[in-house]
N, C-alpha and C. Protein backbone atom coordinates (compact mmCIF):
# COMPACT_ATOMS: atom_id res chain seq x y z
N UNK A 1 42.96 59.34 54.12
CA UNK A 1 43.07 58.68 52.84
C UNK A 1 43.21 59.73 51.74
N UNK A 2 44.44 59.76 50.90
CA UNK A 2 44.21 60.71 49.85
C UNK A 2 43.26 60.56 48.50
N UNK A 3 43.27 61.07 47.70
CA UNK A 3 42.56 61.52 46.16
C UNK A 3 42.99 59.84 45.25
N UNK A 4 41.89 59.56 45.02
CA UNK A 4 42.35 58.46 44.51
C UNK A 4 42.67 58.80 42.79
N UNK A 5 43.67 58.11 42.13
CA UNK A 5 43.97 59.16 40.91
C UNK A 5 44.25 58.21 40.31
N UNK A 6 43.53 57.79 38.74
CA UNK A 6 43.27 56.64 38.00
C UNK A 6 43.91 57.22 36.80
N UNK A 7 44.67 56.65 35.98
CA UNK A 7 45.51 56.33 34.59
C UNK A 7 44.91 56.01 34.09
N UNK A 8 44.78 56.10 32.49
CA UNK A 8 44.18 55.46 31.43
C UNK A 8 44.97 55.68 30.47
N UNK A 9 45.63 54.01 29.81
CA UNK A 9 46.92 54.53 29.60
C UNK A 9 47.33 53.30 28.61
N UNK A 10 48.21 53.22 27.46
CA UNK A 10 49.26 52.46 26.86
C UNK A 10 49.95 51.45 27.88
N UNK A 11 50.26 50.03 27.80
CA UNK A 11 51.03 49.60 28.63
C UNK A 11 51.96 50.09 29.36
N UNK A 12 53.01 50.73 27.94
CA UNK A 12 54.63 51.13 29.02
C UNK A 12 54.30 52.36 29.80
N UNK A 13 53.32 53.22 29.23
CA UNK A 13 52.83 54.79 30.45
C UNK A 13 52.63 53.69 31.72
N UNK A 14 51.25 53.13 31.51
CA UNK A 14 50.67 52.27 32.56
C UNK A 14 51.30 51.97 33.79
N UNK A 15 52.63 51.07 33.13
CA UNK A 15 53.86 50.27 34.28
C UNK A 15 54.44 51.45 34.52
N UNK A 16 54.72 52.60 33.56
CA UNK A 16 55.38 53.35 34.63
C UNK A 16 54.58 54.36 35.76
N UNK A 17 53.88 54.67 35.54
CA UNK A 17 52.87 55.39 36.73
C UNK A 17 52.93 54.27 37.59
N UNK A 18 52.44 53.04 37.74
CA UNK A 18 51.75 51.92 38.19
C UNK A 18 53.03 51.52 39.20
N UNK A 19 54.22 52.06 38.89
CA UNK A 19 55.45 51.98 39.63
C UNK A 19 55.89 53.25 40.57
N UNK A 20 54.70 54.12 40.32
CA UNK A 20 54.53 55.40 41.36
C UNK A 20 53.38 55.77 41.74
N UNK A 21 52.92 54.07 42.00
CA UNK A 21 51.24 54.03 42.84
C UNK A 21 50.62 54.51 42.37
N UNK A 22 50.18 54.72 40.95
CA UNK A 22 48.76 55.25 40.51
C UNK A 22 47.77 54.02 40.17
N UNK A 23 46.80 54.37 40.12
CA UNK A 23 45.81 53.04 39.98
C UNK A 23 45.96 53.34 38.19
N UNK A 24 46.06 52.59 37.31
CA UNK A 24 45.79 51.98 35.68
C UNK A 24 44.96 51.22 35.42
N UNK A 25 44.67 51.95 34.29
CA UNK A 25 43.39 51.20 33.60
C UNK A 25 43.52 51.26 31.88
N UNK A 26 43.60 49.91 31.42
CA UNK A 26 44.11 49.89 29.92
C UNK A 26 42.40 49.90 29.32
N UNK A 27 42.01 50.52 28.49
CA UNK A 27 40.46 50.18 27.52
C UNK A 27 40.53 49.01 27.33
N UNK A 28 39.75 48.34 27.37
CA UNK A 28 39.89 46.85 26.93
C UNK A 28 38.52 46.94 25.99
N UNK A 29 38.00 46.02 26.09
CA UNK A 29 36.85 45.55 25.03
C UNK A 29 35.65 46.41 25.12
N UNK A 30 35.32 47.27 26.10
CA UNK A 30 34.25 48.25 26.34
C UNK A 30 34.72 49.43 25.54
N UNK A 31 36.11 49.77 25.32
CA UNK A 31 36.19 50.61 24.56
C UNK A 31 36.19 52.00 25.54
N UNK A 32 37.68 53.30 24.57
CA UNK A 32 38.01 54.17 25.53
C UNK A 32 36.84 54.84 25.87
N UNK A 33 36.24 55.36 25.17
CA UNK A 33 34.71 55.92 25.91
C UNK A 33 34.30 55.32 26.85
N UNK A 34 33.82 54.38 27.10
CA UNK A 34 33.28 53.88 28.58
C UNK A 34 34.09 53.39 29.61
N UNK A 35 35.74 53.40 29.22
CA UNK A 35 36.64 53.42 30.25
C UNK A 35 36.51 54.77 30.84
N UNK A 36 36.86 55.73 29.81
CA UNK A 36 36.91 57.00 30.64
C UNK A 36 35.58 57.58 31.20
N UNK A 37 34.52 57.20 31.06
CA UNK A 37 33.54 57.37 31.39
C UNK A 37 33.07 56.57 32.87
N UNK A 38 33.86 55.72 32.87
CA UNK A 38 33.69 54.24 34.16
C UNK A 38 34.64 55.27 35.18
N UNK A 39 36.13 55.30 34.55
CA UNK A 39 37.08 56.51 35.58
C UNK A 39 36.88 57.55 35.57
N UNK A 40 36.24 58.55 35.31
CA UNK A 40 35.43 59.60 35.96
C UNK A 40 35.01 59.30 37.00
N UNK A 41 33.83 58.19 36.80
CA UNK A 41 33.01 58.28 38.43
C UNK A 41 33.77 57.69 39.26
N UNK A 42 34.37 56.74 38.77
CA UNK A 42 35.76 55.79 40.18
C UNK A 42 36.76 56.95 40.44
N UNK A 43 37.02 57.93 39.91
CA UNK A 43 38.06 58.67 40.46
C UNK A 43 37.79 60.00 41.34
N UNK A 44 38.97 60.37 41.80
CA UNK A 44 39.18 61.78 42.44
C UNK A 44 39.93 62.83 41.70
N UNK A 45 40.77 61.89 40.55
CA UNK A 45 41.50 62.68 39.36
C UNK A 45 41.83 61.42 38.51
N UNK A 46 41.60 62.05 36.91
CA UNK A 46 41.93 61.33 35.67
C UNK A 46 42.94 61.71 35.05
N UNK A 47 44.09 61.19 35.05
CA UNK A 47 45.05 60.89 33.97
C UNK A 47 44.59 60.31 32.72
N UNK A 48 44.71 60.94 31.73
CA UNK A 48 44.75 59.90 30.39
C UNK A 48 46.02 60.30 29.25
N UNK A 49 46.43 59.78 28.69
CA UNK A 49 47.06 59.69 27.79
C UNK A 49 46.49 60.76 26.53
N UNK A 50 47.57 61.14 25.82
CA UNK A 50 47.24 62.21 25.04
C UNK A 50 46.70 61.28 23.43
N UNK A 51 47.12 60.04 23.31
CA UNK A 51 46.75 59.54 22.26
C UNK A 51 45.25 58.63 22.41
N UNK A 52 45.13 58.52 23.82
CA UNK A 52 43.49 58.16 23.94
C UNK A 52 42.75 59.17 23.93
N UNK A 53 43.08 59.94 24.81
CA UNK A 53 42.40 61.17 24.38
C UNK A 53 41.81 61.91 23.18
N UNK A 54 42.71 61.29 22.23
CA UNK A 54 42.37 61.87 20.96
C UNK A 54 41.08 60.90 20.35
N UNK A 55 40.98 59.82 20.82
CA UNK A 55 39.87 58.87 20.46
C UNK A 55 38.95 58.96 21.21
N UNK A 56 38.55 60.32 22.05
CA UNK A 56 37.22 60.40 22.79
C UNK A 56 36.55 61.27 21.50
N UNK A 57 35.12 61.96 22.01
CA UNK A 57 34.46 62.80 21.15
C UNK A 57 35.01 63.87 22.01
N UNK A 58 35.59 64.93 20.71
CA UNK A 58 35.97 65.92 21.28
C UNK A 58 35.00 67.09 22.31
N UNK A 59 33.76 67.11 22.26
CA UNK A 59 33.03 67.46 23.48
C UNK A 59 33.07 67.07 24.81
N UNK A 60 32.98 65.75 24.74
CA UNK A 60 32.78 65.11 25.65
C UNK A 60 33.85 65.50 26.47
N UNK A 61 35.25 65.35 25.76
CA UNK A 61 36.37 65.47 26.72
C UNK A 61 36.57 67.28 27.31
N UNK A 62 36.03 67.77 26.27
CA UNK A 62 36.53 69.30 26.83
C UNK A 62 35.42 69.58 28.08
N UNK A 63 34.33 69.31 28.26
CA UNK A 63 33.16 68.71 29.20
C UNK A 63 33.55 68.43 30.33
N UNK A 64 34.47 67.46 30.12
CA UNK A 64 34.99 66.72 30.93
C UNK A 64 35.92 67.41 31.85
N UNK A 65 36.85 67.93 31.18
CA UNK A 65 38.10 68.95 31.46
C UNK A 65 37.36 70.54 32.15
N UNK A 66 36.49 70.67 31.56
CA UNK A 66 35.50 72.24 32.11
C UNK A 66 35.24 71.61 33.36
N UNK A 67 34.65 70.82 33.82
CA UNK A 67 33.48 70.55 34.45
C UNK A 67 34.63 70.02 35.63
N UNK A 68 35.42 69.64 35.85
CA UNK A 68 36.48 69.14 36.73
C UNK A 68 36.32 68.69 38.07
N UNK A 69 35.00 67.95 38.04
CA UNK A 69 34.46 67.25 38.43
C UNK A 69 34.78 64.98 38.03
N UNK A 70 35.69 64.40 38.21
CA UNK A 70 36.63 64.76 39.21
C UNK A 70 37.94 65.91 38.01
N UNK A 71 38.86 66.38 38.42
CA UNK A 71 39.97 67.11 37.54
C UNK A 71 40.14 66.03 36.68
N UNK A 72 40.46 66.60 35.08
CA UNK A 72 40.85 65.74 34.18
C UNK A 72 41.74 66.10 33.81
N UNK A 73 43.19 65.62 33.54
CA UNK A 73 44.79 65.91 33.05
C UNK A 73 44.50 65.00 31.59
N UNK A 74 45.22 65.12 30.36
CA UNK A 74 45.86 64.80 29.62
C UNK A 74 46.96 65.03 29.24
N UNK A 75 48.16 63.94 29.39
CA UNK A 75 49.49 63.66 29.88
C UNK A 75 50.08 63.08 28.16
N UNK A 76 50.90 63.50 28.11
CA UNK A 76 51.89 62.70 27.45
C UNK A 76 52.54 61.69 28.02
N UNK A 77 52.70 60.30 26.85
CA UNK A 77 52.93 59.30 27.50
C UNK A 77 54.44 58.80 27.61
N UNK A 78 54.83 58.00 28.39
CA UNK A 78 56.17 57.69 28.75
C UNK A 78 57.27 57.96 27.94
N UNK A 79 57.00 57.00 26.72
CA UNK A 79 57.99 57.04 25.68
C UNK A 79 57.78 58.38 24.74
N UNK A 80 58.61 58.66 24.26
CA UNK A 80 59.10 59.96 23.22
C UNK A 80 59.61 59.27 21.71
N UNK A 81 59.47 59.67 20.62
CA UNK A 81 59.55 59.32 19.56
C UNK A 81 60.73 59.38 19.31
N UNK A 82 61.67 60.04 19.74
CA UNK A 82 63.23 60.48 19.96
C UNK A 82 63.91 60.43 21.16
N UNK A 83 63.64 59.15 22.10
CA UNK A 83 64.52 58.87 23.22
C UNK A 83 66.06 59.05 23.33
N UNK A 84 66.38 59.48 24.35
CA UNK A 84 67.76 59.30 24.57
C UNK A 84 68.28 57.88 24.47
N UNK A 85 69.36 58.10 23.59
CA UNK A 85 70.00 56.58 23.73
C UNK A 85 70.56 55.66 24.25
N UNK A 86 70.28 56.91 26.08
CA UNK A 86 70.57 55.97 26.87
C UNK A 86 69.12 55.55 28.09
N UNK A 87 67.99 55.68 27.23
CA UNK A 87 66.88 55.88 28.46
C UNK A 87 66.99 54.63 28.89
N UNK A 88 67.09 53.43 28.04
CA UNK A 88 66.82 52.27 29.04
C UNK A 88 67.49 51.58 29.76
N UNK A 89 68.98 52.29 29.73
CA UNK A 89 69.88 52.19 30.97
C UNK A 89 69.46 53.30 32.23
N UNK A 90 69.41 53.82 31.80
CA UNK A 90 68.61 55.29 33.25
C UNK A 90 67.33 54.29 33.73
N UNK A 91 66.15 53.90 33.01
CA UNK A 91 65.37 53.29 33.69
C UNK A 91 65.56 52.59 34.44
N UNK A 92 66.35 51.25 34.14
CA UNK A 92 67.01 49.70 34.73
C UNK A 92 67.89 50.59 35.63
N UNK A 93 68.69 51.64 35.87
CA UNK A 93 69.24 52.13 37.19
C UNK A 93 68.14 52.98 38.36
N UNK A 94 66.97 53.66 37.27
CA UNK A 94 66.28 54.15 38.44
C UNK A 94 65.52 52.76 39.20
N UNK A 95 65.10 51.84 38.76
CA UNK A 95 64.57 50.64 39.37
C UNK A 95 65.26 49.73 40.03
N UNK A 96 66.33 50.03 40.08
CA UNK A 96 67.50 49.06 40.72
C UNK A 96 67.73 47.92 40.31
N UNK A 97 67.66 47.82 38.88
CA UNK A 97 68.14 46.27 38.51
C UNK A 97 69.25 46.36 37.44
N UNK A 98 70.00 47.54 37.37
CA UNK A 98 71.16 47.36 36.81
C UNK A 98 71.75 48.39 37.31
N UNK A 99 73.44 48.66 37.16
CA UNK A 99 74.18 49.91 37.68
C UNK A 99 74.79 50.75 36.38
């Protein structure tokens, strides 16, 4: 069985990891602190997003990241503020629902 490796993430990051088998997890009402605090102990490695990230306490997360216990990544998320103008034809062809 490999490393189980949990997302914490914006919807469109979410679906797209979530479309290359990572387990996702959106904050919901507990709020990103005790998500990422819940996926720590559920994981073997944490993905999070660079804009949740920014809404932890900045200790906590560098803590987090030292201690790498499980490894902690902060990822930039799917979309780019300046997409190509053709990304969402490349997507719909990498998924096979358009040519």
């Amino acid at each position: 069985m490999g490393i189980r490796c949990i997302l914490l993430a914006d919807r469109v990051t979410a679906t797209a990891y979530h479309l290359a088998g990572v387990e996702v997890r959106q904050p919901g009402k507990e709020g990103v602190l005790e998500a990422f605090r819940r996926a720590r102990s559920d994981s073997g490695l944490l993905l999070l997003t660079r804009p949740l990230a920014m809404k932890l306490p900045a200790d906590e997360l560098s803590r987090a990241i030292r201690d790498a216990r499980p490894p902690v990544q902060v990822i930039n998320p799917v979309y780019l503020e300046r997409a190509s103008p053709d990304a969402a034809t490349r997507a719909r062809r990498a998924l096979g629902v358009s040519t």
